[in-house]
C-alpha atoms as a PDB file:
ATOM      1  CA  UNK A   1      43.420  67.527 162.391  1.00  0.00           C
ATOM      2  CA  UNK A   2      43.947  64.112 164.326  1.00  0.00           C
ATOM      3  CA  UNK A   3      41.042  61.998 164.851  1.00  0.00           C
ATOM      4  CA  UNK A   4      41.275  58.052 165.651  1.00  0.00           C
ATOM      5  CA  UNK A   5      40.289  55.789 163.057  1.00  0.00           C
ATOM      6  CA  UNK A   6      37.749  52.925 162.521  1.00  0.00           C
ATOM      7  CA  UNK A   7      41.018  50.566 163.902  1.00  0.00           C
ATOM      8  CA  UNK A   8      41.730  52.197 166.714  1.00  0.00           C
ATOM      9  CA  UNK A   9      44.862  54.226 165.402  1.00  0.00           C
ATOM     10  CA  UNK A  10      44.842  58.071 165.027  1.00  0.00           C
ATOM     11  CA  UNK A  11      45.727  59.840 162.035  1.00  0.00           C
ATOM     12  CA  UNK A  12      46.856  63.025 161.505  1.00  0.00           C
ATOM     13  CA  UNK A  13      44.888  65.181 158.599  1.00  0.00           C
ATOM     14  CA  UNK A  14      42.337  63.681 156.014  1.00  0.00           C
ATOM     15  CA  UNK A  15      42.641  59.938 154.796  1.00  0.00           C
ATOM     16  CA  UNK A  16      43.880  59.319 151.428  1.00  0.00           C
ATOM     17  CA  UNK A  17      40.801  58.609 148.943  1.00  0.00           C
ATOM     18  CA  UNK A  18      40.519  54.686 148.484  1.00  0.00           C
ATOM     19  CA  UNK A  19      41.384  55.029 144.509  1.00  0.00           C
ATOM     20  CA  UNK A  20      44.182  53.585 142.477  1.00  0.00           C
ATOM     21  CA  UNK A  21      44.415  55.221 138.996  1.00  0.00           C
ATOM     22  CA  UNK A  22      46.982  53.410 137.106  1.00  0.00           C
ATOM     23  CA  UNK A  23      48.797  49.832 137.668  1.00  0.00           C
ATOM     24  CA  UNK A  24      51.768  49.524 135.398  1.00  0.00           C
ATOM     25  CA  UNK A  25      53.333  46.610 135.228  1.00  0.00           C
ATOM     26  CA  UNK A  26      57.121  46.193 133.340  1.00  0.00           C
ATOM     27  CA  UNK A  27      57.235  43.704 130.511  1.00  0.00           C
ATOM     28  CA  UNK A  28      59.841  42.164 128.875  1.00  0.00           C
ATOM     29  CA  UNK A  29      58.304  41.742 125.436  1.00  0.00           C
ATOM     30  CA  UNK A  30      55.751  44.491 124.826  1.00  0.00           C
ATOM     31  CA  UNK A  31      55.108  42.757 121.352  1.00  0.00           C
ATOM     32  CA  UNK A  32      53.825  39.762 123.317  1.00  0.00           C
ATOM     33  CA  UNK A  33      51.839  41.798 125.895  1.00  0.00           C
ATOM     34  CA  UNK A  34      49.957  43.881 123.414  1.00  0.00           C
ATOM     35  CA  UNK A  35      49.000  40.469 121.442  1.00  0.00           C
ATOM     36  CA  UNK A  36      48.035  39.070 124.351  1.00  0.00           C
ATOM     37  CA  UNK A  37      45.746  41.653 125.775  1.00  0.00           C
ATOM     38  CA  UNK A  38      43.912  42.842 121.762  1.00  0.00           C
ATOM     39  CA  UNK A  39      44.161  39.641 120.293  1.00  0.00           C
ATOM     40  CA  UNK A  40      43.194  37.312 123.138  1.00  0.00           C
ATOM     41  CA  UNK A  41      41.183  39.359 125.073  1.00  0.00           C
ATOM     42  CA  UNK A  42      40.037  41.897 123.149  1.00  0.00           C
ATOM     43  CA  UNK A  43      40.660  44.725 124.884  1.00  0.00           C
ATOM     44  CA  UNK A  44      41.060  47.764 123.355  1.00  0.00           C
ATOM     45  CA  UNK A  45      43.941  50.251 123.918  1.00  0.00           C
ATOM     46  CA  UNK A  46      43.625  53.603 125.123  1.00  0.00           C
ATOM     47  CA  UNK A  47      47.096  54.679 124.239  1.00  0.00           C
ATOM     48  CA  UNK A  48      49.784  52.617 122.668  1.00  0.00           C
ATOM     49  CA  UNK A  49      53.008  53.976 122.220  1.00  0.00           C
ATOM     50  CA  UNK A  50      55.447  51.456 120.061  1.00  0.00           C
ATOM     51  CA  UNK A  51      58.086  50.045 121.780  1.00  0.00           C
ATOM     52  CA  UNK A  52      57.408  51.719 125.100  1.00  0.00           C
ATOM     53  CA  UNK A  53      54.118  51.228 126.484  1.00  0.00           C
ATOM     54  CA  UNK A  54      50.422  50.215 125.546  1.00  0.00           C
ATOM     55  CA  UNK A  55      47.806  51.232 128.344  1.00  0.00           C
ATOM     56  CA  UNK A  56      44.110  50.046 128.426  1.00  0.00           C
ATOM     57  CA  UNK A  57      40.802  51.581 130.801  1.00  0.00           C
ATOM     58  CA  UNK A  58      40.346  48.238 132.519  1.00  0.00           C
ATOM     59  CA  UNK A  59      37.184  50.021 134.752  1.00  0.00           C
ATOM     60  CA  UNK A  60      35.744  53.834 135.146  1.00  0.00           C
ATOM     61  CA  UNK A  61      39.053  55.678 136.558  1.00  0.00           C
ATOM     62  CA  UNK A  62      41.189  52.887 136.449  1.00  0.00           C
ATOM     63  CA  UNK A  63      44.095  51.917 133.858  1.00  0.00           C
ATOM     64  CA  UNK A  64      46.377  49.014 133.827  1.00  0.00           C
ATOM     65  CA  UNK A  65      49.633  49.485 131.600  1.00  0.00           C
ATOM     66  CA  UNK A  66      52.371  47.576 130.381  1.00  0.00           C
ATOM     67  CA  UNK A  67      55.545  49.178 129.749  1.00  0.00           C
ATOM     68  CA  UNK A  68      58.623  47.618 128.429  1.00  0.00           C
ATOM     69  CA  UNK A  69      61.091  46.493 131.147  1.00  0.00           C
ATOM     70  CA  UNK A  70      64.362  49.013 130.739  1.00  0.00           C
ATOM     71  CA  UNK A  71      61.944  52.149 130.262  1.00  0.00           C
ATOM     72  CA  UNK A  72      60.055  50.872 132.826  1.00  0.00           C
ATOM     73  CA  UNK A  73      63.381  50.874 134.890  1.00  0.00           C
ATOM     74  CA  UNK A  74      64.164  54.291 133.744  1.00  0.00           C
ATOM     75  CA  UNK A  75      61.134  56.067 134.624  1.00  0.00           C
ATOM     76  CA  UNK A  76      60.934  54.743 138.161  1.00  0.00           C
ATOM     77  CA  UNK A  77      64.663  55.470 138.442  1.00  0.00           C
ATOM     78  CA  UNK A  78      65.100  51.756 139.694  1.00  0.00           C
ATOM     79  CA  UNK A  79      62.791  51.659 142.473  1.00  0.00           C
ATOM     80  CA  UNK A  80      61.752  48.576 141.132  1.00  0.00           C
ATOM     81  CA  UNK A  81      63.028  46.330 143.996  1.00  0.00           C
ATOM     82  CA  UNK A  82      60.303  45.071 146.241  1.00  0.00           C
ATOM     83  CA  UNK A  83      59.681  42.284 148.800  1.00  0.00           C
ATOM     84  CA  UNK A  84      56.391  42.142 147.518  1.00  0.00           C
ATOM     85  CA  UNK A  85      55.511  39.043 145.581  1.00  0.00           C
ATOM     86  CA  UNK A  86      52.495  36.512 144.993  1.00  0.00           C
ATOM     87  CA  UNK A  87      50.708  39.405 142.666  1.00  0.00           C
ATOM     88  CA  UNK A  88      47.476  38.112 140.824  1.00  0.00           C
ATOM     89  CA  UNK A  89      45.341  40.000 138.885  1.00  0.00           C
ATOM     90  CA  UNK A  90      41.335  38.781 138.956  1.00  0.00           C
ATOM     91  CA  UNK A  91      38.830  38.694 136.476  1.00  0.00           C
ATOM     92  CA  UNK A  92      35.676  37.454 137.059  1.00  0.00           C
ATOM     93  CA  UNK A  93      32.890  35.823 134.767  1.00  0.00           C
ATOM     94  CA  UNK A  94      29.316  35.188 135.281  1.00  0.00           C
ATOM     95  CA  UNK A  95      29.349  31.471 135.099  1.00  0.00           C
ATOM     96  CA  UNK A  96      31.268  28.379 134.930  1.00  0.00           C
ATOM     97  CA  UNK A  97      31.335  28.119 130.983  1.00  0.00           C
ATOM     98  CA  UNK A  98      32.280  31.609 130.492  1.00  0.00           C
ATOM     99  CA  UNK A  99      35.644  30.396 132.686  1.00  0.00           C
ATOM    100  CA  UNK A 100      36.177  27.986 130.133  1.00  0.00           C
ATOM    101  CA  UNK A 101      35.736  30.546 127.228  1.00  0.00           C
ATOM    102  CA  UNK A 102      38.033  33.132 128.668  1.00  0.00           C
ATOM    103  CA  UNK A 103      40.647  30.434 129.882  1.00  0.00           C
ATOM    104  CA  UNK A 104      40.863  29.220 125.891  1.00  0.00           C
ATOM    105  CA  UNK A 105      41.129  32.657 124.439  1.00  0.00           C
ATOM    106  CA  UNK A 106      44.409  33.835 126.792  1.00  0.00           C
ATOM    107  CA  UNK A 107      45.772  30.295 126.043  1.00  0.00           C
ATOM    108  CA  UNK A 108      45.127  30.800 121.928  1.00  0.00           C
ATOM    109  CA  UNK A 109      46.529  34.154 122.540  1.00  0.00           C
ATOM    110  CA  UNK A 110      50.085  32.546 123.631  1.00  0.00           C
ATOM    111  CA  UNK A 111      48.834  31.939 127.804  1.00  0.00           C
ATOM    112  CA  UNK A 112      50.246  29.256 129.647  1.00  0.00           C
ATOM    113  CA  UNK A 113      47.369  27.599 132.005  1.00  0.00           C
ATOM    114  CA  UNK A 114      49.091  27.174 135.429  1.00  0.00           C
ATOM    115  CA  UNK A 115      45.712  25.311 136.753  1.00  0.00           C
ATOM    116  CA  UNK A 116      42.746  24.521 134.502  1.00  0.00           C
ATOM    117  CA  UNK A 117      39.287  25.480 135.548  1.00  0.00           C
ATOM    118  CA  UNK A 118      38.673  23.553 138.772  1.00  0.00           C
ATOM    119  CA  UNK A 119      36.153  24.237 141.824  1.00  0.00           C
ATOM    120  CA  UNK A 120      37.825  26.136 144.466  1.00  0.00           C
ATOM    121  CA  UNK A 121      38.904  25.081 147.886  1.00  0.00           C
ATOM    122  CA  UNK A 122      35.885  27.564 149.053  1.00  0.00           C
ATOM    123  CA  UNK A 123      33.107  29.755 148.621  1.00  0.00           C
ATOM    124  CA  UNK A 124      31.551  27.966 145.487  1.00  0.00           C
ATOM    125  CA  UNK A 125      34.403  29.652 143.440  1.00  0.00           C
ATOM    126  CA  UNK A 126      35.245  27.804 140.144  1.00  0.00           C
ATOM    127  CA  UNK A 127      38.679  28.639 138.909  1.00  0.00           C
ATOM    128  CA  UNK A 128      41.682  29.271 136.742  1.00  0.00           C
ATOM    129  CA  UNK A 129      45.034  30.227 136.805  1.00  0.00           C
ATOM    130  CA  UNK A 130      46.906  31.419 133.233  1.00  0.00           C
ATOM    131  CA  UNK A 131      50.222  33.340 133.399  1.00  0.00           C
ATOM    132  CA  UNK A 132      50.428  35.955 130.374  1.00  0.00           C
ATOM    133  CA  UNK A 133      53.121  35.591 127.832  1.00  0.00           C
ATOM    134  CA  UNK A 134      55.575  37.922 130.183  1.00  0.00           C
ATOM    135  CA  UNK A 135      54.451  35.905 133.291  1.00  0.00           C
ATOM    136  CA  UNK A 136      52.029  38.224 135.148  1.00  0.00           C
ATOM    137  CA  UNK A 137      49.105  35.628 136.913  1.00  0.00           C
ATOM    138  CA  UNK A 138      45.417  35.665 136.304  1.00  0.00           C
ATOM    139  CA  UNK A 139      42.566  34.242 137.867  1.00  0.00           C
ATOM    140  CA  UNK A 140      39.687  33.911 136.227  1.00  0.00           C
ATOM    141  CA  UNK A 141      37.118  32.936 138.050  1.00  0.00           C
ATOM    142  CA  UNK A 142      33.131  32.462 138.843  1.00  0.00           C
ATOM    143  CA  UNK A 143      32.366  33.651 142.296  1.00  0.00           C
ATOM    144  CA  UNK A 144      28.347  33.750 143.046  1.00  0.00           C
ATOM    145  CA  UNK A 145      29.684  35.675 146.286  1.00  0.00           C
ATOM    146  CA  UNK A 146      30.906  38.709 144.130  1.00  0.00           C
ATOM    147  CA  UNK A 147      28.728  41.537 143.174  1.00  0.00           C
ATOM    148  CA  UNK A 148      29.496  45.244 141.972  1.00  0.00           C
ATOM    149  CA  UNK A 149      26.198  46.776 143.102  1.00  0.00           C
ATOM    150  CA  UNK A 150      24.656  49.930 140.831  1.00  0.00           C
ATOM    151  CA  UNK A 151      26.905  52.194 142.987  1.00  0.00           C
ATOM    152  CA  UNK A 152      30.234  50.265 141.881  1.00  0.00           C
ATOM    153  CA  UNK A 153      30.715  49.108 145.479  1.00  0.00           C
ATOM    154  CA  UNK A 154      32.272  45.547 145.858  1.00  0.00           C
ATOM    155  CA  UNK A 155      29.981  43.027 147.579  1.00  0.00           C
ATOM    156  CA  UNK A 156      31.893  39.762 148.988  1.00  0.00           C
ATOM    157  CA  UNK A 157      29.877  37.096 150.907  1.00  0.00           C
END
């Protein structure tokens, strides 16, 4: 089947649902990660093998894991080169103070804040940047624009 698409391109057969099931990242120091991630953020794990991986259901379908760095190598069969860089990961909070909160737990958990919580350069957003104990970037953040509506679709304004 080719039909054109929203874009103006044509595609051949059906699209590709819009789903992502798992994000795994490779970590140097599992130990650290898993610390991190329980300890400072309280998130429990749904599977946590020792000295391999830990995963945890960050939202309905959707699991991010960390998975030490030469297994992680291993398993992809070192396909781990990429010219893709600048990777954040996002969490947002329902207010300013709750920025501060989460900002203090990832540091007491052994995060290093990059930028302290500080009004964006738009959109009302209020800000932070922490880098986990094996580097990977989060911003956590207060966006009044943001909205997951009943239906979990995203709402940006």
């Amino acid at each position: 089947m080719t039909s054109p698409s929203r874009y103006g391109r044509t595609m051949t057969g059906a699209p590709t649902d819009h789903r992502v099931h798992f994000m795994t990242l490779a970590t140097a120091d599992l130990d650290a990660a898993r610390r991190f991630y329980v300890n400072g953020l309280g998130w429990e794990p749904l599977l946590d093998v020792p000295d391999e991986i830990v995963f945890f259901q960050i939202a309905g379908g959707l699991v991010l894991g960390f998975f030490e760095a030469e297994k992680f190598a291993a398993d992809v069969a070192g396909a781990t080169s990429s010219t893709v860089g600048g990777v954040t990961l996002a969490h947002n909070v329902d207010d300013r103070d709750a920025v501060h909160e989460v900002v203090a737990r990832m540091a007491g958990a052994g995060g290093t804040v990059v930028t302290p919580p500080e009004d964006g350069a738009f959109g009302d957003i209020f800000h932070a940047i922490v880098r986990d104990p094996n580097g990977v970037v989060w911003e956590v953040a207060h966006n009044p624009g943001w909205r997951v509506a009943a239906d979990g679709t995203v709402h940006l304004s």
